[in-house]
PDB file of N, CA and C in Angstrom:
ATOM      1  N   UNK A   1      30.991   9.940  21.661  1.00  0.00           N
ATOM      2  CA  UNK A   1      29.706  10.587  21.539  1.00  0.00           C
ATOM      3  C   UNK A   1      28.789  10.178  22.700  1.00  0.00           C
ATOM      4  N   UNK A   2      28.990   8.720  23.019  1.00  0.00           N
ATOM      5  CA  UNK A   2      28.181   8.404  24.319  1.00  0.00           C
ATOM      6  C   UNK A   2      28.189   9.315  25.298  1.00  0.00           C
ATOM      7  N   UNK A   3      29.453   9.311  25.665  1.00  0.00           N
ATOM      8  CA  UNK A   3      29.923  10.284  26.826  1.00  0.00           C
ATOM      9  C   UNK A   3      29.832  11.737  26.731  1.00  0.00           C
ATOM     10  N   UNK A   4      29.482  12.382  25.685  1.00  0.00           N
ATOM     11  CA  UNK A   4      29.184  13.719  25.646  1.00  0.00           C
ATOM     12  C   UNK A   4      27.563  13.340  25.796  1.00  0.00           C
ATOM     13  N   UNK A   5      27.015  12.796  25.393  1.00  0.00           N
ATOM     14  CA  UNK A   5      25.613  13.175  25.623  1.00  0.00           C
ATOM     15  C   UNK A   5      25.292  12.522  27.150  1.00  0.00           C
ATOM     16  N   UNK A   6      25.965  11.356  27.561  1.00  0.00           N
ATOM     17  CA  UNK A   6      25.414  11.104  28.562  1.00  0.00           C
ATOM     18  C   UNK A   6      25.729  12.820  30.335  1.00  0.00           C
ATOM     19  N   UNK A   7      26.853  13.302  29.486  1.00  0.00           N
ATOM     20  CA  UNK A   7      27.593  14.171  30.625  1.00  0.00           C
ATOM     21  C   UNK A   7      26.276  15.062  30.243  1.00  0.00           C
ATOM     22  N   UNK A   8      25.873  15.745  29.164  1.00  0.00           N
ATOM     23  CA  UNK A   8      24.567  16.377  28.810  1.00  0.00           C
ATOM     24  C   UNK A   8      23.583  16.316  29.835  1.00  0.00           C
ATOM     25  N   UNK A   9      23.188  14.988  29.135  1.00  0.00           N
ATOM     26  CA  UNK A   9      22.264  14.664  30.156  1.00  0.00           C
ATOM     27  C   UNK A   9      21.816  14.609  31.510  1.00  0.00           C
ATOM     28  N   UNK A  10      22.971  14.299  31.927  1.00  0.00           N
ATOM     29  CA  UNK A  10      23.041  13.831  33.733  1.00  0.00           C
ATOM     30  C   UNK A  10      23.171  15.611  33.820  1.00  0.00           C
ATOM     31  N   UNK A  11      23.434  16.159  33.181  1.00  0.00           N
ATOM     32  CA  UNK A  11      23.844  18.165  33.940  1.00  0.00           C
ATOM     33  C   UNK A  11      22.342  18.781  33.726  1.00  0.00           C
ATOM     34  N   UNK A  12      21.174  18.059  33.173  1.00  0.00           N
ATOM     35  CA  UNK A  12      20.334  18.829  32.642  1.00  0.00           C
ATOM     36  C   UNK A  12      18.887  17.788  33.473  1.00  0.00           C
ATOM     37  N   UNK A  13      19.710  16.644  34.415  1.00  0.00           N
ATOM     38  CA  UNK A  13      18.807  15.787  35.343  1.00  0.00           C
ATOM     39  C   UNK A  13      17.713  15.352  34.636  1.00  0.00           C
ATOM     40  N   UNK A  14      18.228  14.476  32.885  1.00  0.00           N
ATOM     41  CA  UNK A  14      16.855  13.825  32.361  1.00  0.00           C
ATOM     42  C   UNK A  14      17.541  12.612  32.875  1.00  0.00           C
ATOM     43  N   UNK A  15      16.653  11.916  32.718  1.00  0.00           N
ATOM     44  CA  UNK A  15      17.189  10.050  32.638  1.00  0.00           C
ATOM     45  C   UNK A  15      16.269   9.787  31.323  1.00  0.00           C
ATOM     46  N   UNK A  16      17.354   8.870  30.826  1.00  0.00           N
ATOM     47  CA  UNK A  16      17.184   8.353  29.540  1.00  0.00           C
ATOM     48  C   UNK A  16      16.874   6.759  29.811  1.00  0.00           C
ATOM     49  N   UNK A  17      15.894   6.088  28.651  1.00  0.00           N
ATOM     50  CA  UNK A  17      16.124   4.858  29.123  1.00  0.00           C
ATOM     51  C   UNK A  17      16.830   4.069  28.417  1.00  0.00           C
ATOM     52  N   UNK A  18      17.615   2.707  28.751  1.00  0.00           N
ATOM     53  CA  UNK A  18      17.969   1.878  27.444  1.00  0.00           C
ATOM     54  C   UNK A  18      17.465   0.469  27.621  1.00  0.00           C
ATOM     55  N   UNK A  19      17.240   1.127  26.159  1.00  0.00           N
ATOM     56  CA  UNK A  19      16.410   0.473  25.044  1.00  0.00           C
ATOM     57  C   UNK A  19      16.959  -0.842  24.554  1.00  0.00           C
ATOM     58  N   UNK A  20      18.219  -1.454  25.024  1.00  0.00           N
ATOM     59  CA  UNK A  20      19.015  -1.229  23.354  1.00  0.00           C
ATOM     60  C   UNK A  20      18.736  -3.081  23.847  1.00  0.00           C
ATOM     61  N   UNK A  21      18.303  -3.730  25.153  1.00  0.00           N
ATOM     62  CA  UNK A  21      17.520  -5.118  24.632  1.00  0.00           C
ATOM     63  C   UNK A  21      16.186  -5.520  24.857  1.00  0.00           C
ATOM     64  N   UNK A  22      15.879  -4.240  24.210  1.00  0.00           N
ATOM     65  CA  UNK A  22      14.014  -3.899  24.300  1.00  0.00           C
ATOM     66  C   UNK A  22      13.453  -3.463  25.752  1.00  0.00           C
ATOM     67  N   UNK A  23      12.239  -3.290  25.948  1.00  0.00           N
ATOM     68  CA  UNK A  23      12.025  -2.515  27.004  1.00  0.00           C
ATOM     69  C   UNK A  23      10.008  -2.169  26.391  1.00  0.00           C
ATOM     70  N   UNK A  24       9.361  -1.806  27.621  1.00  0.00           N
ATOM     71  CA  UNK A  24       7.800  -1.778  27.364  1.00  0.00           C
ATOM     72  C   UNK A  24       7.837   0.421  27.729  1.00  0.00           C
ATOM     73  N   UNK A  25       7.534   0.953  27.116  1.00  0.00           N
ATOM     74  CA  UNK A  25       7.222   2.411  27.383  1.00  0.00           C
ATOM     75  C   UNK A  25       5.690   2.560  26.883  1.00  0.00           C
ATOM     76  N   UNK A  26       5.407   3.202  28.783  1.00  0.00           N
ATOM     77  CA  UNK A  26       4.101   3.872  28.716  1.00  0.00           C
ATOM     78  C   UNK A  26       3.951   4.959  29.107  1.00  0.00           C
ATOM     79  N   UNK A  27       4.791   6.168  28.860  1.00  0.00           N
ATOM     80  CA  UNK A  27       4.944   7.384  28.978  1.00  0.00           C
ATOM     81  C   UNK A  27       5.797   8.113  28.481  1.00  0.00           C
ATOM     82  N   UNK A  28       5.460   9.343  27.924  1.00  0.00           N
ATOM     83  CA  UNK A  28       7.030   9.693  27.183  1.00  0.00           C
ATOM     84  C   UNK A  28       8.328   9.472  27.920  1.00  0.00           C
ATOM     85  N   UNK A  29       9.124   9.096  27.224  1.00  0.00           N
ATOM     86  CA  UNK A  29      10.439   8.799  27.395  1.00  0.00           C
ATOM     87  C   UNK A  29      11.448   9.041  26.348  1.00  0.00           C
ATOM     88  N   UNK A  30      12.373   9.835  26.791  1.00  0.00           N
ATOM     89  CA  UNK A  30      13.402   9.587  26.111  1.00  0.00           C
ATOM     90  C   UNK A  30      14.426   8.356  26.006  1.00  0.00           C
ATOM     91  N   UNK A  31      14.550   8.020  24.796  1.00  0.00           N
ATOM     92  CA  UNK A  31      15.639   6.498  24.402  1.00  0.00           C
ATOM     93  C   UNK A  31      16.318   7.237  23.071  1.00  0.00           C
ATOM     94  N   UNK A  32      17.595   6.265  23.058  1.00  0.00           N
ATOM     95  CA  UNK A  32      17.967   6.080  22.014  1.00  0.00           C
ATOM     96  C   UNK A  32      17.842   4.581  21.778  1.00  0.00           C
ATOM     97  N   UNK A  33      17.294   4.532  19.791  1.00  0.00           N
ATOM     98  CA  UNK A  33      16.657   3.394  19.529  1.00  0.00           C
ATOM     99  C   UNK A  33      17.901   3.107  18.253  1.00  0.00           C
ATOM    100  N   UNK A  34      18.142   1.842  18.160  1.00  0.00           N
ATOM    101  CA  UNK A  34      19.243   1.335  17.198  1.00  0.00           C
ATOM    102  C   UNK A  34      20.560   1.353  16.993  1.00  0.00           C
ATOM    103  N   UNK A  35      21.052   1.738  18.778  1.00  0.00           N
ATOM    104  CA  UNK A  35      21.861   1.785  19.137  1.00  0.00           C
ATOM    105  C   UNK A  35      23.074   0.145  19.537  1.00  0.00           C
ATOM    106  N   UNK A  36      22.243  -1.158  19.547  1.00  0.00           N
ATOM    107  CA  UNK A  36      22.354  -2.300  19.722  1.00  0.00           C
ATOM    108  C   UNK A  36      22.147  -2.762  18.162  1.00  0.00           C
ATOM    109  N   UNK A  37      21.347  -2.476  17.098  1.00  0.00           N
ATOM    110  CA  UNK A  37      21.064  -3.322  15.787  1.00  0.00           C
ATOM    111  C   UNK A  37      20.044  -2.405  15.601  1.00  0.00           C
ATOM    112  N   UNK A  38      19.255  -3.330  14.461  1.00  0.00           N
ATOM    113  CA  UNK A  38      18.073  -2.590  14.050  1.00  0.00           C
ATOM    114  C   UNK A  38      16.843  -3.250  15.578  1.00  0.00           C
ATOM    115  N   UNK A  39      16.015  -1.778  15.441  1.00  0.00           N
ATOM    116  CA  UNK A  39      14.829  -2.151  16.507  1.00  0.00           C
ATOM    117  C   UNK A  39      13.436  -1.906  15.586  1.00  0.00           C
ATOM    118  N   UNK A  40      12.574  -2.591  16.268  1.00  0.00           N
ATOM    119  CA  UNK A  40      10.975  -2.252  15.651  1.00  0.00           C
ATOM    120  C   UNK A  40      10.534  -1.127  16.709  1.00  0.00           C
ATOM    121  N   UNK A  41       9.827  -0.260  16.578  1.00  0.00           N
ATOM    122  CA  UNK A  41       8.743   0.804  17.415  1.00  0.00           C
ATOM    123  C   UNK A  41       7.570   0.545  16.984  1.00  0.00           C
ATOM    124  N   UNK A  42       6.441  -0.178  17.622  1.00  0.00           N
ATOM    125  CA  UNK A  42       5.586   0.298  17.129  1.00  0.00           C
ATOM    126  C   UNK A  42       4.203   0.662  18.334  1.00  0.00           C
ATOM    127  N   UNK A  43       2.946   1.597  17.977  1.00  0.00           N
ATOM    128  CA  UNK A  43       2.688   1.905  19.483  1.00  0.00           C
ATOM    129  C   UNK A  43       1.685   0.504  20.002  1.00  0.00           C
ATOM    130  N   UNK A  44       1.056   0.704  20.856  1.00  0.00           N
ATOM    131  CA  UNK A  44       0.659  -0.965  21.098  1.00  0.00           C
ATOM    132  C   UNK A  44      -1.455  -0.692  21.314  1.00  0.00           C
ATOM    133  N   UNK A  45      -1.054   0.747  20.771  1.00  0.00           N
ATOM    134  CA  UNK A  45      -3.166   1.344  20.891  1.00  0.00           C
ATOM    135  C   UNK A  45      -3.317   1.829  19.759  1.00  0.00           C
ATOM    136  N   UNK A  46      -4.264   1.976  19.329  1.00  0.00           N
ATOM    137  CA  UNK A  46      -4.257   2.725  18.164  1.00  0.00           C
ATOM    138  C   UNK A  46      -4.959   4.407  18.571  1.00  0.00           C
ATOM    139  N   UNK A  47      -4.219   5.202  18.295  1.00  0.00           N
ATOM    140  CA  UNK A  47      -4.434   6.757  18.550  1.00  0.00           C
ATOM    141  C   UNK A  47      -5.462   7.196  17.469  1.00  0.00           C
ATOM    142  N   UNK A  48      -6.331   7.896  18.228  1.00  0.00           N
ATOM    143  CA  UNK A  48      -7.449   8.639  17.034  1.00  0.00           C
ATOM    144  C   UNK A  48      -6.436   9.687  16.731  1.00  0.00           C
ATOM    145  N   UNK A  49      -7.223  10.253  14.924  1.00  0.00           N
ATOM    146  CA  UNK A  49      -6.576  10.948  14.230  1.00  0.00           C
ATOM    147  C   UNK A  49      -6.746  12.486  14.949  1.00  0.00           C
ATOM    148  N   UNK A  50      -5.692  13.169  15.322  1.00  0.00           N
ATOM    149  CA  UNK A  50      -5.874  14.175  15.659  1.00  0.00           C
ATOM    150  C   UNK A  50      -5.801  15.313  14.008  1.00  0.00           C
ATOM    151  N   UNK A  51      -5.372  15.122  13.159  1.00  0.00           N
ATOM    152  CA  UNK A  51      -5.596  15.948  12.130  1.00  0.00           C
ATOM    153  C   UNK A  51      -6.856  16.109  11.602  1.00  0.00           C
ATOM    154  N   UNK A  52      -7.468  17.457  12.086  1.00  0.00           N
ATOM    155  CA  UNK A  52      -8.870  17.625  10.882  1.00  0.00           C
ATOM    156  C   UNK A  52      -8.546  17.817   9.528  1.00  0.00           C
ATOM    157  N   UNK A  53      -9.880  16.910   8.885  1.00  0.00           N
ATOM    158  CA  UNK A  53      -9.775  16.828   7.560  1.00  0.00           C
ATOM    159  C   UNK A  53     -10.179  18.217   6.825  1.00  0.00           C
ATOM    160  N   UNK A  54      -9.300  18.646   5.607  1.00  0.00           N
ATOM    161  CA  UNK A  54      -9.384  19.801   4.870  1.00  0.00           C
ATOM    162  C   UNK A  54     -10.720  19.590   4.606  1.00  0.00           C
ATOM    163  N   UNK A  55     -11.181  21.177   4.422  1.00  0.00           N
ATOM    164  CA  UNK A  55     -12.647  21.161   3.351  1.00  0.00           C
ATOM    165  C   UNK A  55     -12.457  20.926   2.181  1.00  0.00           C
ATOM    166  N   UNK A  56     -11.349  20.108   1.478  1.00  0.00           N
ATOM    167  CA  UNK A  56     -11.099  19.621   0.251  1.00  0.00           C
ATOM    168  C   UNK A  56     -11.460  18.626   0.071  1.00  0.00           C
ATOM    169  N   UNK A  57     -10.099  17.810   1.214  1.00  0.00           N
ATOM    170  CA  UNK A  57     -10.712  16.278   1.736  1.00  0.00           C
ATOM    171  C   UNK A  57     -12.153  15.852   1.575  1.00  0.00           C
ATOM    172  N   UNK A  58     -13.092  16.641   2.149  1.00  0.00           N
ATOM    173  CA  UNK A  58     -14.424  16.555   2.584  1.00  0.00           C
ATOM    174  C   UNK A  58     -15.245  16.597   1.770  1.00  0.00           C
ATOM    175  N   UNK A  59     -14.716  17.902   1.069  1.00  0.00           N
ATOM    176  CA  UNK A  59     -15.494  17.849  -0.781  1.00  0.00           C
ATOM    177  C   UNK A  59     -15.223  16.986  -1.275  1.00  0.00           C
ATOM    178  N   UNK A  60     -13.879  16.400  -1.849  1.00  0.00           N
ATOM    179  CA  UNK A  60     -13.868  15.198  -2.211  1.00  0.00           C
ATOM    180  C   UNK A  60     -13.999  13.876  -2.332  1.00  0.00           C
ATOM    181  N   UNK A  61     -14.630  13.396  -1.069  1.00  0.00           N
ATOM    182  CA  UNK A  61     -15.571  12.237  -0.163  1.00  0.00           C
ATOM    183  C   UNK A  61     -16.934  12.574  -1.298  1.00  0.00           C
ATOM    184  N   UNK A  62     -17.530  13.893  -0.737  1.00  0.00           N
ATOM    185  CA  UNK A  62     -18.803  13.906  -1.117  1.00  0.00           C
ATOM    186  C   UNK A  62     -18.907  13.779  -2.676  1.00  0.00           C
ATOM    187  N   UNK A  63     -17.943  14.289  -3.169  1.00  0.00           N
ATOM    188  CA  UNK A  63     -18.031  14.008  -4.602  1.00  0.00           C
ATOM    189  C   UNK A  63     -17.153  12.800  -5.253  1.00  0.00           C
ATOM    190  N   UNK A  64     -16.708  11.667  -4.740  1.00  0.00           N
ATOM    191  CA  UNK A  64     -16.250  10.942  -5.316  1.00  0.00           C
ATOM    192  C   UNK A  64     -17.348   9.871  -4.920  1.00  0.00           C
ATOM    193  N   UNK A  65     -18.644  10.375  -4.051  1.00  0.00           N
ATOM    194  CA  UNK A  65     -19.614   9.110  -4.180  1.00  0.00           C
ATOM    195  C   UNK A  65     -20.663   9.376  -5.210  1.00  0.00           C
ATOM    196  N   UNK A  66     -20.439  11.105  -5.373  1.00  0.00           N
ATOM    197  CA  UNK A  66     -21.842  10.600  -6.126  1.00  0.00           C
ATOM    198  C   UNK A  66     -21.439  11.004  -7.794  1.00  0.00           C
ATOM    199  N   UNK A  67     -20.150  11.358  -7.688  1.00  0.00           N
ATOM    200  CA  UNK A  67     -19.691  10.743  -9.116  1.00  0.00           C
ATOM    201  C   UNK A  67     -19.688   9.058  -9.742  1.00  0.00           C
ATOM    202  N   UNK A  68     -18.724   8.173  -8.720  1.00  0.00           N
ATOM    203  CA  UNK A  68     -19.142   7.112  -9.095  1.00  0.00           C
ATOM    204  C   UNK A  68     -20.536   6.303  -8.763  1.00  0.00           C
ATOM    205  N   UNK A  69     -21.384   6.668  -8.418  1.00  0.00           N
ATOM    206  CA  UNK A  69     -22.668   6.570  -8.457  1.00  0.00           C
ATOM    207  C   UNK A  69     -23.200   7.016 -10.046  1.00  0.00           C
ATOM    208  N   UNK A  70     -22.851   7.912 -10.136  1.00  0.00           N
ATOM    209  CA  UNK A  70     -23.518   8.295 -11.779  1.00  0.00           C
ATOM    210  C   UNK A  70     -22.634   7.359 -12.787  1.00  0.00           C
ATOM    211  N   UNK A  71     -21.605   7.209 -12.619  1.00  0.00           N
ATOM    212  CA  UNK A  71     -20.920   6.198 -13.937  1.00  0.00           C
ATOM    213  C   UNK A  71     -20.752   5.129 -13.989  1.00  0.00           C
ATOM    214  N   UNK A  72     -21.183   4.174 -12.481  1.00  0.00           N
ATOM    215  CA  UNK A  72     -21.869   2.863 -12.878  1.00  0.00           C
ATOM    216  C   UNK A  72     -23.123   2.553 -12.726  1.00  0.00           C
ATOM    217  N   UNK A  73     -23.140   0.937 -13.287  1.00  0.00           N
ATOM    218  CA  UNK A  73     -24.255   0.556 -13.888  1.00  0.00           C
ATOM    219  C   UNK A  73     -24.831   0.262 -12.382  1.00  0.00           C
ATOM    220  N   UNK A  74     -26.362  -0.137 -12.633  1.00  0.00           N
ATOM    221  CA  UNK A  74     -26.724  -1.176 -11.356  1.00  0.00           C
ATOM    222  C   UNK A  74     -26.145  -2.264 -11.034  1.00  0.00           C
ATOM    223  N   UNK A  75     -25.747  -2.836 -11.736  1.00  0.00           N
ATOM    224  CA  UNK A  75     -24.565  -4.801 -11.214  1.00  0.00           C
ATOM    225  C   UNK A  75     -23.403  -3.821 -10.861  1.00  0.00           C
ATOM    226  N   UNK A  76     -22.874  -2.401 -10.601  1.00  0.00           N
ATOM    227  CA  UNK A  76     -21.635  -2.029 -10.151  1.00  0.00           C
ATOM    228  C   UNK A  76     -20.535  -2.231 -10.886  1.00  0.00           C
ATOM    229  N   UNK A  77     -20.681  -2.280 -12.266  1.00  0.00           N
ATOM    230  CA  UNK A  77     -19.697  -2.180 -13.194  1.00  0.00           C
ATOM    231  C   UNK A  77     -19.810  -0.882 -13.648  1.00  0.00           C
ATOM    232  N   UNK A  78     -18.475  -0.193 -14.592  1.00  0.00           N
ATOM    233  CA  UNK A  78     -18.517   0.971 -15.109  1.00  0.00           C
ATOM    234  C   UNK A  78     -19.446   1.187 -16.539  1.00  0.00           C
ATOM    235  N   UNK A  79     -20.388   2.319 -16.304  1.00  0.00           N
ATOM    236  CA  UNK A  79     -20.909   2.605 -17.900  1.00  0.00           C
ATOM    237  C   UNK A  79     -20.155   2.178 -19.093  1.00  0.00           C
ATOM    238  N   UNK A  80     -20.368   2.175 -20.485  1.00  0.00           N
ATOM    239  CA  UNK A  80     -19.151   2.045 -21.299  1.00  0.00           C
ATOM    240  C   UNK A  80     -18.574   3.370 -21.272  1.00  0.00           C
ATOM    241  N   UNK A  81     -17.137   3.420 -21.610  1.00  0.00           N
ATOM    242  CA  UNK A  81     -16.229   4.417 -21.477  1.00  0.00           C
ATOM    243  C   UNK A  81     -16.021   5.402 -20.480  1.00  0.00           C
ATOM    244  N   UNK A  82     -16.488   4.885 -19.180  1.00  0.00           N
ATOM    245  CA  UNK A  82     -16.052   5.396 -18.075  1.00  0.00           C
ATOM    246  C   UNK A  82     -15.301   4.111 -17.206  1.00  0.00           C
ATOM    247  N   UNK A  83     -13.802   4.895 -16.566  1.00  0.00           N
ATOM    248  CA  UNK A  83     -13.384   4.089 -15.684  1.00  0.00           C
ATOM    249  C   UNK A  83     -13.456   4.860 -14.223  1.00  0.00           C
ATOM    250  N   UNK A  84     -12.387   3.910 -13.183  1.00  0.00           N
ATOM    251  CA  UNK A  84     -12.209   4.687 -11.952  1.00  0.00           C
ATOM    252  C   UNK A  84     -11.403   6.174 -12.526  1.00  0.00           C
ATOM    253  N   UNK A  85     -10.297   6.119 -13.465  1.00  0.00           N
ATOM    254  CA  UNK A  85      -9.689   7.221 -13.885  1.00  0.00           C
ATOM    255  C   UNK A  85     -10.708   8.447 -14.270  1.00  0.00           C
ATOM    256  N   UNK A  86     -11.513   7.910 -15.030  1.00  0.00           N
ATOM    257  CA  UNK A  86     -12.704   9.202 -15.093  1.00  0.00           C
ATOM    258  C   UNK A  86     -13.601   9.681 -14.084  1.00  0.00           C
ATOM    259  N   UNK A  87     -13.947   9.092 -12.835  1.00  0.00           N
ATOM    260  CA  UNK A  87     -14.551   9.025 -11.746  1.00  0.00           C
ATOM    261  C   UNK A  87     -13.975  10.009 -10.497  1.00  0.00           C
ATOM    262  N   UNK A  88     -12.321   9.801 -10.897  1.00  0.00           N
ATOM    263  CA  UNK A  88     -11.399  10.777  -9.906  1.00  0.00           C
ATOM    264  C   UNK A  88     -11.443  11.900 -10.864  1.00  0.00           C
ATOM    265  N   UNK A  89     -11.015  11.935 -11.756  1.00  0.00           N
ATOM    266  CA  UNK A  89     -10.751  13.446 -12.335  1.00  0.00           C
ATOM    267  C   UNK A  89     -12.024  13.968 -12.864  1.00  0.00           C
ATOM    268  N   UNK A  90     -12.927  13.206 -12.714  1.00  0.00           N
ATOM    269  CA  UNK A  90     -14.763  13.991 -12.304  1.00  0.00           C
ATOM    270  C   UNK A  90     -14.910  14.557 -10.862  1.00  0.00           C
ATOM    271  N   UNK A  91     -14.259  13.856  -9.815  1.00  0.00           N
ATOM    272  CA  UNK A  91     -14.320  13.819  -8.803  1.00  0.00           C
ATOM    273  C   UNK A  91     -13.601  15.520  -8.358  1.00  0.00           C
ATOM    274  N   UNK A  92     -12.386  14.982  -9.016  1.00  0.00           N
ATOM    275  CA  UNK A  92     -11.601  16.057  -8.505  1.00  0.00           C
ATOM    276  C   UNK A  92     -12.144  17.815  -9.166  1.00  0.00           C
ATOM    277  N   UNK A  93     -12.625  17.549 -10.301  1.00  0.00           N
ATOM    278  CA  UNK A  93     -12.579  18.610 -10.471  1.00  0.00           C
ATOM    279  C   UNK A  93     -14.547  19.787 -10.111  1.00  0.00           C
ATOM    280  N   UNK A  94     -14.906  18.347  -9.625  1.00  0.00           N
ATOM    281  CA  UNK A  94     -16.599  18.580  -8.794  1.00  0.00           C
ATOM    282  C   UNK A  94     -15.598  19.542  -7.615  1.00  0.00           C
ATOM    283  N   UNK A  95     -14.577  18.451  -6.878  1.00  0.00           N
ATOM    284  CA  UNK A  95     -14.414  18.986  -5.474  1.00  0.00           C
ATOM    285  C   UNK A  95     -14.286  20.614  -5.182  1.00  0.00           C
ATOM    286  N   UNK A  96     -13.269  20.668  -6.480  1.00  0.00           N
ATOM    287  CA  UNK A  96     -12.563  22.266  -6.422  1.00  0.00           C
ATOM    288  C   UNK A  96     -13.728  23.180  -6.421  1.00  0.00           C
ATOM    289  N   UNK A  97     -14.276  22.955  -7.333  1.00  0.00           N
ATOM    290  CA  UNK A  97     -15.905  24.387  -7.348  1.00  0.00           C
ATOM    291  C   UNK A  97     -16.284  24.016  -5.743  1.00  0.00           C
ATOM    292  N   UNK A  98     -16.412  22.579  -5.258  1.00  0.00           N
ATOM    293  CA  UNK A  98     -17.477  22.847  -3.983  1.00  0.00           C
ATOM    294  C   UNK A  98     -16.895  23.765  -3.281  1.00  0.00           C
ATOM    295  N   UNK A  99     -14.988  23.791  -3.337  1.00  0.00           N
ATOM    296  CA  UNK A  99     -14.555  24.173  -2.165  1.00  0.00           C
ATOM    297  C   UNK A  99     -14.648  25.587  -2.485  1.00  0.00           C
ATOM    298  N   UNK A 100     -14.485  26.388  -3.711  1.00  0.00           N
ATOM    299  CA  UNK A 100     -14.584  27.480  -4.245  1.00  0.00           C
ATOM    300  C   UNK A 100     -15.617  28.247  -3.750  1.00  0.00           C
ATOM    301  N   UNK A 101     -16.578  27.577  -3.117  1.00  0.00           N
ATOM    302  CA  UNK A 101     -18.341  28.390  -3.149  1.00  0.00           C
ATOM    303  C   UNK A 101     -18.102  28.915  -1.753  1.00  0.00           C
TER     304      UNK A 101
END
Protein backbone atom coordinates (compact mmCIF):
# COMPACT_ATOMS: atom_id res chain seq x y z
CA UNK A 1 0.00 0.00 0.00
CA UNK A 2 3.02 2.28 0.70
CA UNK A 3 4.14 1.93 -2.69
CA UNK A 4 0.93 2.50 -4.45
CA UNK A 5 0.34 5.67 -2.81
CA UNK A 6 3.75 6.82 -2.73
CA UNK A 7 3.90 6.03 -6.95
CA UNK A 8 0.41 8.27 -6.65
CA UNK A 9 1.89 10.72 -5.27
CA UNK A 10 5.24 11.39 -6.82
CA UNK A 11 2.88 11.23 -10.55
CA UNK A 12 0.61 13.95 -9.17
CA UNK A 13 4.12 16.10 -7.77
CA UNK A 14 2.65 16.43 -3.98
CA UNK A 15 5.30 15.82 -1.33
CA UNK A 16 4.08 14.37 1.65
CA UNK A 17 5.69 14.77 4.93
CA UNK A 18 6.80 12.08 7.51
CA UNK A 19 5.51 12.35 10.41
CA UNK A 20 6.00 9.11 11.75
CA UNK A 21 8.99 10.56 14.57
CA UNK A 22 7.09 13.73 15.00
CA UNK A 23 7.70 16.80 13.14
CA UNK A 24 6.42 20.85 13.81
CA UNK A 25 3.66 21.85 10.76
CA UNK A 26 2.93 25.38 9.97
CA UNK A 27 1.14 25.11 6.84
CA UNK A 28 -1.09 22.75 5.32
CA UNK A 29 0.50 19.65 4.74
CA UNK A 30 -0.18 16.53 3.82
CA UNK A 31 1.07 13.46 6.37
CA UNK A 32 0.17 10.33 7.19
CA UNK A 33 -0.32 10.20 11.05
CA UNK A 34 -0.08 6.67 13.02
CA UNK A 35 1.73 5.15 10.74
CA UNK A 36 4.85 4.48 13.41
CA UNK A 37 2.26 3.93 16.75
CA UNK A 38 -0.24 6.01 18.14
CA UNK A 39 0.46 10.00 17.57
CA UNK A 40 -1.09 13.13 19.41
CA UNK A 41 -2.28 16.21 16.86
CA UNK A 42 -2.98 18.90 18.47
CA UNK A 43 -3.00 22.66 16.94
CA UNK A 44 -0.53 24.84 18.97
CA UNK A 45 -3.11 28.48 18.59
CA UNK A 46 -6.26 28.50 19.37
CA UNK A 47 -8.55 29.27 16.11
CA UNK A 48 -11.61 31.59 16.49
CA UNK A 49 -14.90 29.91 15.92
CA UNK A 50 -15.69 30.21 12.43
CA UNK A 51 -19.33 28.71 12.87
CA UNK A 52 -22.13 31.35 13.35
CA UNK A 53 -24.31 30.73 16.06
CA UNK A 54 -28.06 29.60 15.08
CA UNK A 55 -30.86 32.08 15.96
CA UNK A 56 -31.78 29.24 18.29
CA UNK A 57 -28.50 29.13 19.94
CA UNK A 58 -29.00 32.87 20.53
CA UNK A 59 -32.56 32.60 21.70
CA UNK A 60 -31.54 30.25 23.97
CA UNK A 61 -28.61 32.30 25.72
CA UNK A 62 -31.18 35.02 26.04
CA UNK A 63 -33.62 32.91 27.58
CA UNK A 64 -31.77 30.66 29.73
CA UNK A 65 -30.64 33.97 31.67
CA UNK A 66 -33.58 35.36 32.32
CA UNK A 67 -35.32 32.20 33.09
CA UNK A 68 -32.89 31.31 35.70
CA UNK A 69 -32.98 34.71 36.97
CA UNK A 70 -36.73 34.31 37.71
CA UNK A 71 -36.34 30.84 39.61
CA UNK A 72 -33.71 31.76 41.94
CA UNK A 73 -33.62 33.25 45.07
CA UNK A 74 -31.31 36.33 45.88
CA UNK A 75 -28.38 34.03 47.87
CA UNK A 76 -28.58 32.12 44.16
CA UNK A 77 -30.23 29.11 45.27
CA UNK A 78 -33.31 27.60 43.47
CA UNK A 79 -37.00 28.81 44.52
CA UNK A 80 -38.71 25.76 46.19
CA UNK A 81 -39.57 23.31 43.46
CA UNK A 82 -37.64 24.65 40.82
CA UNK A 83 -34.38 23.07 39.63
CA UNK A 84 -31.70 23.59 36.77
CA UNK A 85 -34.07 20.80 35.00
CA UNK A 86 -36.97 23.26 35.14
CA UNK A 87 -34.87 26.28 34.10
CA UNK A 88 -33.80 24.37 30.69
CA UNK A 89 -37.10 23.09 29.72
CA UNK A 90 -38.44 26.80 30.64
CA UNK A 91 -35.64 27.81 28.74
CA UNK A 92 -36.13 25.72 25.93
CA UNK A 93 -39.42 26.08 25.35
CA UNK A 94 -39.20 30.40 25.83
CA UNK A 95 -36.45 29.83 22.99
CA UNK A 96 -38.73 28.13 20.34
CA UNK A 97 -41.59 31.01 20.33
CA UNK A 98 -38.55 33.64 20.24
CA UNK A 99 -37.30 31.89 17.25
CA UNK A 100 -40.91 31.43 15.83
CA UNK A 101 -41.63 35.38 15.81
Amino acid sequence: MDAAIDYTLANENVDTANMAMGGLVTQPTLAMVGEAGPELIIPLTKQKRRRKKSDYSKALSRAMKEINAQQRKKDGSFKKGKSAKTVLAAAHKKARRMVKK
